[in-house]
C-alpha atoms as a PDB file:
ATOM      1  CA  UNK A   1     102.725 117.173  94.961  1.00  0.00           C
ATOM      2  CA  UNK A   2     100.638 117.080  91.701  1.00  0.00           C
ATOM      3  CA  UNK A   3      98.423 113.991  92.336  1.00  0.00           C
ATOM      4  CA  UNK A   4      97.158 115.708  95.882  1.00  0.00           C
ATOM      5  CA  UNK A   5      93.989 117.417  95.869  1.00  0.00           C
ATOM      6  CA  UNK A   6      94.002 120.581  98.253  1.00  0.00           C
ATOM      7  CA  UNK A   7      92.018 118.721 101.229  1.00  0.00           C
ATOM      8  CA  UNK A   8      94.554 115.252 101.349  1.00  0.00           C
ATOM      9  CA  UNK A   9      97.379 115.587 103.068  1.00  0.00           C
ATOM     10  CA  UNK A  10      99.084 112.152 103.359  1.00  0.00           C
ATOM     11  CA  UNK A  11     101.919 110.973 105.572  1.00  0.00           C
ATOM     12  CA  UNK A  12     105.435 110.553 104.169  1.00  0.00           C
ATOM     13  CA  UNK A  13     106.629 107.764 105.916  1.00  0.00           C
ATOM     14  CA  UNK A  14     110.090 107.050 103.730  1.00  0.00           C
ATOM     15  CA  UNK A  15     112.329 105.452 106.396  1.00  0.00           C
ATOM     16  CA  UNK A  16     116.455 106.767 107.026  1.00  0.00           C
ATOM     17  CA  UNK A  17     117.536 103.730 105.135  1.00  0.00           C
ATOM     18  CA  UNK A  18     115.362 104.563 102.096  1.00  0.00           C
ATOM     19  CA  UNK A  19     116.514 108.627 102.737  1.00  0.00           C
ATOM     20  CA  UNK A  20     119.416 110.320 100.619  1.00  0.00           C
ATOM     21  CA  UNK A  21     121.939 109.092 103.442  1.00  0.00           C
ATOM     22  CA  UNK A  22     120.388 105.835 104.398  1.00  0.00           C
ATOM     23  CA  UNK A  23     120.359 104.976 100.549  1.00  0.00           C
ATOM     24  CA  UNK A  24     124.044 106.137  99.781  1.00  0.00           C
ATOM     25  CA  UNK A  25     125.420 104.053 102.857  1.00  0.00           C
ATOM     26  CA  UNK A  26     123.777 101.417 101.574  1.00  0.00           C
ATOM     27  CA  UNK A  27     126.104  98.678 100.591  1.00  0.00           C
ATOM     28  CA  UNK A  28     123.398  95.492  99.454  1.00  0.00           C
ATOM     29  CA  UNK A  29     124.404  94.346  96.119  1.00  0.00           C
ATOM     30  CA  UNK A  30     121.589  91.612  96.152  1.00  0.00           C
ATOM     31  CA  UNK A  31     119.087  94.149  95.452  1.00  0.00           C
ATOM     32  CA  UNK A  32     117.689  96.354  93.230  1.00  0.00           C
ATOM     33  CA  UNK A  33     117.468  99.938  94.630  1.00  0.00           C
ATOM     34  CA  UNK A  34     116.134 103.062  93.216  1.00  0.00           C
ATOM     35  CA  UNK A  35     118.296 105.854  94.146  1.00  0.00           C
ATOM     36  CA  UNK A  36     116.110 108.561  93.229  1.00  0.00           C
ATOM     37  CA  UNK A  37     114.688 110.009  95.635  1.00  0.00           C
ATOM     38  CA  UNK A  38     111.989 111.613  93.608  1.00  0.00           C
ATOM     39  CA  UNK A  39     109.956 109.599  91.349  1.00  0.00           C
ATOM     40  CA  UNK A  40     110.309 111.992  88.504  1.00  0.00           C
ATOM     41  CA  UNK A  41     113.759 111.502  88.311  1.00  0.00           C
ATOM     42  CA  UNK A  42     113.016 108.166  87.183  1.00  0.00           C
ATOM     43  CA  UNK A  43     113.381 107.756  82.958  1.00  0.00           C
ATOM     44  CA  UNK A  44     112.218 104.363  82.808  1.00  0.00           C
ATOM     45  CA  UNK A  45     108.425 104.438  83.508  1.00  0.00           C
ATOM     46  CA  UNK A  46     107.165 103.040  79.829  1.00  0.00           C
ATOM     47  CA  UNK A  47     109.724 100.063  80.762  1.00  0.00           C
ATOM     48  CA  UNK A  48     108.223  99.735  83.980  1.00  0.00           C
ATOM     49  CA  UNK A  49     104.443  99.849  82.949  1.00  0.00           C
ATOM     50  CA  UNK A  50     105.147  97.084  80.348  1.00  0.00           C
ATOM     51  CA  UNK A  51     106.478  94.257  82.643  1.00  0.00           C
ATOM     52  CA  UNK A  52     104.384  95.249  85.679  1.00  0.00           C
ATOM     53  CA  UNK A  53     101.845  92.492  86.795  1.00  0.00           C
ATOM     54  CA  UNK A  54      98.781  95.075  87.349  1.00  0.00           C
ATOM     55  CA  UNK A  55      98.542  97.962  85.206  1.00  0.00           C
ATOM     56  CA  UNK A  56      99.035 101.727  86.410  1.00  0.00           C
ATOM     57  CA  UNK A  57      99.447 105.139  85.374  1.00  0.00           C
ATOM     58  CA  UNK A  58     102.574 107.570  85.898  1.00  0.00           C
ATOM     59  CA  UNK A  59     100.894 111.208  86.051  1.00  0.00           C
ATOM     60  CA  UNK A  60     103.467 114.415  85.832  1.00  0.00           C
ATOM     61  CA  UNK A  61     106.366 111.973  86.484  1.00  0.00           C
ATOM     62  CA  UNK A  62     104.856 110.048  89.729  1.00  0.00           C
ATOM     63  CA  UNK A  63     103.725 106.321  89.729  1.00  0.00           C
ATOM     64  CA  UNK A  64      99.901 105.865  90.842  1.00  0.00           C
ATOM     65  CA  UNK A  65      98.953 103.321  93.082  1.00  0.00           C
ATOM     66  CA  UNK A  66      96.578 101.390  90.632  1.00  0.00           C
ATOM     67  CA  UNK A  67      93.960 101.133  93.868  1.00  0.00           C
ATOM     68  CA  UNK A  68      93.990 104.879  94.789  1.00  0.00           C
ATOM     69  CA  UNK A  69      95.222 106.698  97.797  1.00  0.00           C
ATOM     70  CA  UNK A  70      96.819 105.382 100.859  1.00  0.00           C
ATOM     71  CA  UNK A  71      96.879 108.348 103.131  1.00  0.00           C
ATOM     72  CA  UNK A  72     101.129 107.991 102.856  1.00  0.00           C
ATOM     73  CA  UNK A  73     103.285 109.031 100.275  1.00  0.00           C
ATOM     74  CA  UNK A  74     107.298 108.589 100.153  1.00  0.00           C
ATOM     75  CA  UNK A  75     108.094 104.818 100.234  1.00  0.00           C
ATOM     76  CA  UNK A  76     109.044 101.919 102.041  1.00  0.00           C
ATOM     77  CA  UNK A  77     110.008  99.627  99.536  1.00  0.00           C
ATOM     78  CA  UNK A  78     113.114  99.575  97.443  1.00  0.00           C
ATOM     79  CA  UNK A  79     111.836 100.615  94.605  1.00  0.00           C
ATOM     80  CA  UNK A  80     109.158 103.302  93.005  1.00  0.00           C
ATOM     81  CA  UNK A  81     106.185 102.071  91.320  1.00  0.00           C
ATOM     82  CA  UNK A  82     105.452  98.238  91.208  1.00  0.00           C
ATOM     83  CA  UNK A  83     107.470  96.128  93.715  1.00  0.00           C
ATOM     84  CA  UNK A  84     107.266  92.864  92.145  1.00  0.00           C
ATOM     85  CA  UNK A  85     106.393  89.849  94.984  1.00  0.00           C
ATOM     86  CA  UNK A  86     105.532  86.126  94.600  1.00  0.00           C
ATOM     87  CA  UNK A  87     103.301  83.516  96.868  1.00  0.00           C
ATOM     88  CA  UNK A  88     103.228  79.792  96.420  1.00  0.00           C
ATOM     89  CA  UNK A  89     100.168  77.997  97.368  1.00  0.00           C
ATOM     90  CA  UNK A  90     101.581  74.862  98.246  1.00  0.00           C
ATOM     91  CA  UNK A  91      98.485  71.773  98.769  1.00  0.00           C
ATOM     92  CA  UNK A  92      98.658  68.204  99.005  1.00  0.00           C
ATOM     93  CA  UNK A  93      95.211  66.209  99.352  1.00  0.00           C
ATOM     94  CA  UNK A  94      91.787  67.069  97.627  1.00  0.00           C
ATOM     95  CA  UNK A  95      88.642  67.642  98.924  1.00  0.00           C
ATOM     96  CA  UNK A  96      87.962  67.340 102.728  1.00  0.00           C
ATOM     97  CA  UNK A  97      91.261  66.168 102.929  1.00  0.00           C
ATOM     98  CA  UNK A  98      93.422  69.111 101.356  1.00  0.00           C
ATOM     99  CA  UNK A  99      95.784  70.907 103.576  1.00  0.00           C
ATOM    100  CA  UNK A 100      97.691  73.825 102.645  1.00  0.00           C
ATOM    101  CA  UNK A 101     101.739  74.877 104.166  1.00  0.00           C
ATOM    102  CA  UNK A 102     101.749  78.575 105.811  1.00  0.00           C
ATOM    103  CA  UNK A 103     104.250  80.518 107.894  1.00  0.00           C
ATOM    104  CA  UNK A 104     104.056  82.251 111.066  1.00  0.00           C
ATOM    105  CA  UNK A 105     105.194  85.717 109.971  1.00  0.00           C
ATOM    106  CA  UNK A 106     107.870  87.282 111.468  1.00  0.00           C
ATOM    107  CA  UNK A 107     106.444  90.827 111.832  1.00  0.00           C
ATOM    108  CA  UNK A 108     102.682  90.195 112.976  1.00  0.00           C
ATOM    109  CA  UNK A 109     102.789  86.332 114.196  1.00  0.00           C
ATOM    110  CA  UNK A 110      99.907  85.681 111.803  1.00  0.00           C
ATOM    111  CA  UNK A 111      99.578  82.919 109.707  1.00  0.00           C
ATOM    112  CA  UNK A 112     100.120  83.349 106.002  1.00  0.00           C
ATOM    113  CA  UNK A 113     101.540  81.818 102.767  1.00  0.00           C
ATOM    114  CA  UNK A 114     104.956  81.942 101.978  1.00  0.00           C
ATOM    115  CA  UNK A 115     106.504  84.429  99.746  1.00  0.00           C
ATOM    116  CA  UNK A 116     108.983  87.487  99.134  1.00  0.00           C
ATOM    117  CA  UNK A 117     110.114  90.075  96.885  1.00  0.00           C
ATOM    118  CA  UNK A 118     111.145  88.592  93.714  1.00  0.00           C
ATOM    119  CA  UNK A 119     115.564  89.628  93.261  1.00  0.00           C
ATOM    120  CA  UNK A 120     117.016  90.618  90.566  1.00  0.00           C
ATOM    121  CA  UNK A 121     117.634  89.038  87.628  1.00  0.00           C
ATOM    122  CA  UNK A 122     115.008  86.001  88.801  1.00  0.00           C
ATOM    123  CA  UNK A 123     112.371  84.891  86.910  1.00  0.00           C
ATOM    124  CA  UNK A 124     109.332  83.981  88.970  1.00  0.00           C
ATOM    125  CA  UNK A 125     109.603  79.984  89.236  1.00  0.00           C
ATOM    126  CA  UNK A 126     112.481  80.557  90.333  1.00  0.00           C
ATOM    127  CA  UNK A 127     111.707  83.375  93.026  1.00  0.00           C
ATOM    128  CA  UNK A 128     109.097  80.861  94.151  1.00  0.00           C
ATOM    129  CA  UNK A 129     110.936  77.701  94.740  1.00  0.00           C
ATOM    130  CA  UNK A 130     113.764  79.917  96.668  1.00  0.00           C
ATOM    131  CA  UNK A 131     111.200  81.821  98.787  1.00  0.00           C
ATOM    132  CA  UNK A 132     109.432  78.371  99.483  1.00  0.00           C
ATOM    133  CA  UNK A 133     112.770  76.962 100.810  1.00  0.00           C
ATOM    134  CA  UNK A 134     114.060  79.860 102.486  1.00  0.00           C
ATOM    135  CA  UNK A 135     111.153  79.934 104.643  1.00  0.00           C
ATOM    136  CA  UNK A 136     109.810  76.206 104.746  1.00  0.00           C
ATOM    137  CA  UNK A 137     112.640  74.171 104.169  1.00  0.00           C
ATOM    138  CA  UNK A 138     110.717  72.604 101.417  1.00  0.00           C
ATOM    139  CA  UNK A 139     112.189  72.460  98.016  1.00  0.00           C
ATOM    140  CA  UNK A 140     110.173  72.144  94.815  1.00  0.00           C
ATOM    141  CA  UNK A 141     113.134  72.693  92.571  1.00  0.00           C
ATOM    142  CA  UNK A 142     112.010  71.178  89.158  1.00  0.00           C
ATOM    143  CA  UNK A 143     107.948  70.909  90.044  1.00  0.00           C
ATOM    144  CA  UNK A 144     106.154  73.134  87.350  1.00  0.00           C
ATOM    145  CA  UNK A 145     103.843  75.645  89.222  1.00  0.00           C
ATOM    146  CA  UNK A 146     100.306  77.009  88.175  1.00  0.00           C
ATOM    147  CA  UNK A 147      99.280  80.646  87.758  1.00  0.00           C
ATOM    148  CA  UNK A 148      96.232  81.264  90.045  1.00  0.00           C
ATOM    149  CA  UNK A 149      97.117  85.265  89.773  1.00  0.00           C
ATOM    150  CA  UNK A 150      98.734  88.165  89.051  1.00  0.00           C
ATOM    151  CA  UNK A 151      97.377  90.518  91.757  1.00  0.00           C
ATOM    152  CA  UNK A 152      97.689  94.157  93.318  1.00  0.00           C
ATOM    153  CA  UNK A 153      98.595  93.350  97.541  1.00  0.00           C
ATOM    154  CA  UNK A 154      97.062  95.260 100.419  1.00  0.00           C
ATOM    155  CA  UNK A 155     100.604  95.626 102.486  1.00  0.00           C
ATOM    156  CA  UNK A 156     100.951  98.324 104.768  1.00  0.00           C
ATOM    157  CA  UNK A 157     104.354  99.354 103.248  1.00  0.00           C
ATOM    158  CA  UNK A 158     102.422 100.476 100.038  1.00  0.00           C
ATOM    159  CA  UNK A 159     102.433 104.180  99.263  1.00  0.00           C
ATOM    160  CA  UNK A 160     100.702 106.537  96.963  1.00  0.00           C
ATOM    161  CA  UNK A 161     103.573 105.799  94.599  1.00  0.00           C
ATOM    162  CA  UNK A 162     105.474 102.403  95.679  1.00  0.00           C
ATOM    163  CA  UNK A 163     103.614  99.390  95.990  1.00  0.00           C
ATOM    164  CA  UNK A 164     103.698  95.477  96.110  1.00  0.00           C
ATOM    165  CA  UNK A 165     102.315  93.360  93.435  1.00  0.00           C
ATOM    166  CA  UNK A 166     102.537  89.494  93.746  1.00  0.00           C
ATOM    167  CA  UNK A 167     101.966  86.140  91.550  1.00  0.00           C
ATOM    168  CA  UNK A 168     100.407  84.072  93.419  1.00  0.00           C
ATOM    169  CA  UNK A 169     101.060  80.392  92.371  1.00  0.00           C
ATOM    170  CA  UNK A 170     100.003  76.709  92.550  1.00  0.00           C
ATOM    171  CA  UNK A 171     101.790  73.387  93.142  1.00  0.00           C
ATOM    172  CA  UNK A 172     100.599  70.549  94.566  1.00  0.00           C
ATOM    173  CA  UNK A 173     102.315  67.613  96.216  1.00  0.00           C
ATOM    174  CA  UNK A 174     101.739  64.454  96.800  1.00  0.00           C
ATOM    175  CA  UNK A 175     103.198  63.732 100.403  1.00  0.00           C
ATOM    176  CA  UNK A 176     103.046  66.725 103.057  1.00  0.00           C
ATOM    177  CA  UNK A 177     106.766  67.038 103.457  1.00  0.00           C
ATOM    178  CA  UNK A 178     107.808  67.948 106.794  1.00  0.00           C
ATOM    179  CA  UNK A 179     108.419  72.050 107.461  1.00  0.00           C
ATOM    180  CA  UNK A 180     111.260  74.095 108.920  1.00  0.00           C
ATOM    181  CA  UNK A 181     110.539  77.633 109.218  1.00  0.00           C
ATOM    182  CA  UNK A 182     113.579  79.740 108.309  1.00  0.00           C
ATOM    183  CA  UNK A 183     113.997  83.523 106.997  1.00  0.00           C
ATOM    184  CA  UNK A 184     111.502  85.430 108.195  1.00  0.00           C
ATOM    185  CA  UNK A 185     109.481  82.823 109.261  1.00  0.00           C
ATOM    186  CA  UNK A 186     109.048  82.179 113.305  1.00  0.00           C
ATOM    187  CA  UNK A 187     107.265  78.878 112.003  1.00  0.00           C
ATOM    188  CA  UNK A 188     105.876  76.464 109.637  1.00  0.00           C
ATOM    189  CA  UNK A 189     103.024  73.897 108.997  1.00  0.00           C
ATOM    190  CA  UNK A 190      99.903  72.177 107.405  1.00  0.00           C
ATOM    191  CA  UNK A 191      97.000  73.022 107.813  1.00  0.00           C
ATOM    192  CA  UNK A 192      93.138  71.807 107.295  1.00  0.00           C
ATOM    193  CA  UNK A 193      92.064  73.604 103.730  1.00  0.00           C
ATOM    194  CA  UNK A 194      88.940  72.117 102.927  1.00  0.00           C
ATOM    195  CA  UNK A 195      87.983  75.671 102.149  1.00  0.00           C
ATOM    196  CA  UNK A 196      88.880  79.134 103.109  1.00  0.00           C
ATOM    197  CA  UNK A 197      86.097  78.965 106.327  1.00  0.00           C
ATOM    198  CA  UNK A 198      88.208  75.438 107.009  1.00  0.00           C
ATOM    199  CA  UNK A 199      91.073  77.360 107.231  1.00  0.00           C
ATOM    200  CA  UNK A 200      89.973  80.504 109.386  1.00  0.00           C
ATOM    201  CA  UNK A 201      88.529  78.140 111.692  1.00  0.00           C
ATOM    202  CA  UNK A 202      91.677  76.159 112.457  1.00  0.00           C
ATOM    203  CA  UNK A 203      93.873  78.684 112.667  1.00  0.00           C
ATOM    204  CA  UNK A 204      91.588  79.770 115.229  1.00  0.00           C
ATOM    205  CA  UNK A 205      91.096  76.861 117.277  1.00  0.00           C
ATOM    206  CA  UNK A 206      95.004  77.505 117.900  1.00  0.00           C
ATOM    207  CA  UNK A 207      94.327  80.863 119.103  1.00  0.00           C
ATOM    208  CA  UNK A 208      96.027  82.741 115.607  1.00  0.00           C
ATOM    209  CA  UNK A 209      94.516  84.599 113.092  1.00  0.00           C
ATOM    210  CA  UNK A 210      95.118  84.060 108.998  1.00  0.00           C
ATOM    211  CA  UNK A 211      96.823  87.242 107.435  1.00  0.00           C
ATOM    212  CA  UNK A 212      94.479  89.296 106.355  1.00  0.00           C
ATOM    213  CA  UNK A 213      95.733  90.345 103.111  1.00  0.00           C
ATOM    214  CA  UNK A 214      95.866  86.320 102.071  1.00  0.00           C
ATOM    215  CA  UNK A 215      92.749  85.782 103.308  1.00  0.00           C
ATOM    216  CA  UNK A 216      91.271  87.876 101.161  1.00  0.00           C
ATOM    217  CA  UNK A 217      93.452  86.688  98.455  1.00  0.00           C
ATOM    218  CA  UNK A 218      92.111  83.016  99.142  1.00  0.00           C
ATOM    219  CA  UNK A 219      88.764  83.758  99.209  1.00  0.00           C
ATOM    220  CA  UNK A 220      89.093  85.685  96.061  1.00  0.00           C
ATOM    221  CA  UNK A 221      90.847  83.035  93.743  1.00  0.00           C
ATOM    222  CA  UNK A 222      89.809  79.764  92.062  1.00  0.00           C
ATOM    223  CA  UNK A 223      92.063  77.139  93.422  1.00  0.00           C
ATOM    224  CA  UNK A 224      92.330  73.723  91.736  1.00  0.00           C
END
């Protein structure tokens, strides 16, 4: 592989489903799915670097991860390249009083803020208000939302060459509107958000852990 230096030898960890077979028994029409199984295949990359939320490089035909090697190569996402993602940072209160709604994911039980892979032919208020819904119950249909960030994730499904990049934006209501965890979600709720120590420390008094990869995301944005 031409991005590999002679002393890296990464993991391809490209699933059945995501494998010649896997992809051409795959019936989904609600997604968009790269069917190449090689990156160079792909025709569109000057398409794909225009639109993408953090900038990266395509070297002999094969998307770079725009924060360097992962140790894996293949892919785990649907597509090749940028993956794009979106994560509301719903609030209500100020101050000492702020709390924020999270979800217990459904693959690590950790705390996190809501969000999902942004479908086809969305645009991204409207990926957030249906991922907010789908896995809180609560829906912001009409509220106008804030860019905080356009921002590279650390998910363990990221690759050498397919990765997940994510908006991350702000609304802010008034009442705290009672939660109902659905998708994904194995639960839903407010909590204490004075600040991002506020918020690890509640989530621990409950015995749980904040997601890593939105930790650091919360610690790293301005918030209004």
């Amino acid at each position: 592989m031409p991005v590999n230096g002679q002393d890296y030898t990464p993991v391809d960890v490209t699933p059945p489903e995501l494998q010649p077979a896997g992809i051409a028994a795959d019936a989904r029409t609600d997604r968009t799915i790269d069917t190449a199984t090689d990156p160079t295949a792909i025709t569109d990359w000057k398409t794909r670097q225009t639109r993408a939320l953090v900038p990266f490089r395509v070297v002999d035909g094969y998307p770079q991860n725009p924060a360097g090697r992962t140790g894996r190569v293949g892919r785990r996402l649907w597509c090749w390249g940028e993956n794009q993602a979106v994560d509301p940072l719903v609030v209500t209160g100020v101050g000492e009083h702020r709390r924020v709604l999270l979800i217990r994911r459904g693959d690590c039980g950790q705390w996190a803020m809501p969000g999902g892979m942004v479908d086809p032919g969305e645009t991204v208020p409207q990926a957030l208000v249906r991922e907010l819904r789908e896995e809180t119950g609560v829906d912001l249909t009409g509220a106008v939302p804030v860019v905080l960030a356009r921002v590279y994730v650390d998910d363990p499904r990221n690759t050498d060459h397919a990765w997940i990049a994510s908006t991350v934006a702000f609304f802010q209501v008034a009442v705290p509107v009672r939660p109902q965890a659905g998708s994904d979600a194995r639960d839903a709720g407010w909590f204490p958000f004075p600040d991002i120590g506020g918020l690890r420390t509640a989530i621990h008094t409950i015995g749980d852990r904040l997601y890593p990869a939105h930790d650091a995301l919360l610690t790293e944005i301005s918030i209004p």
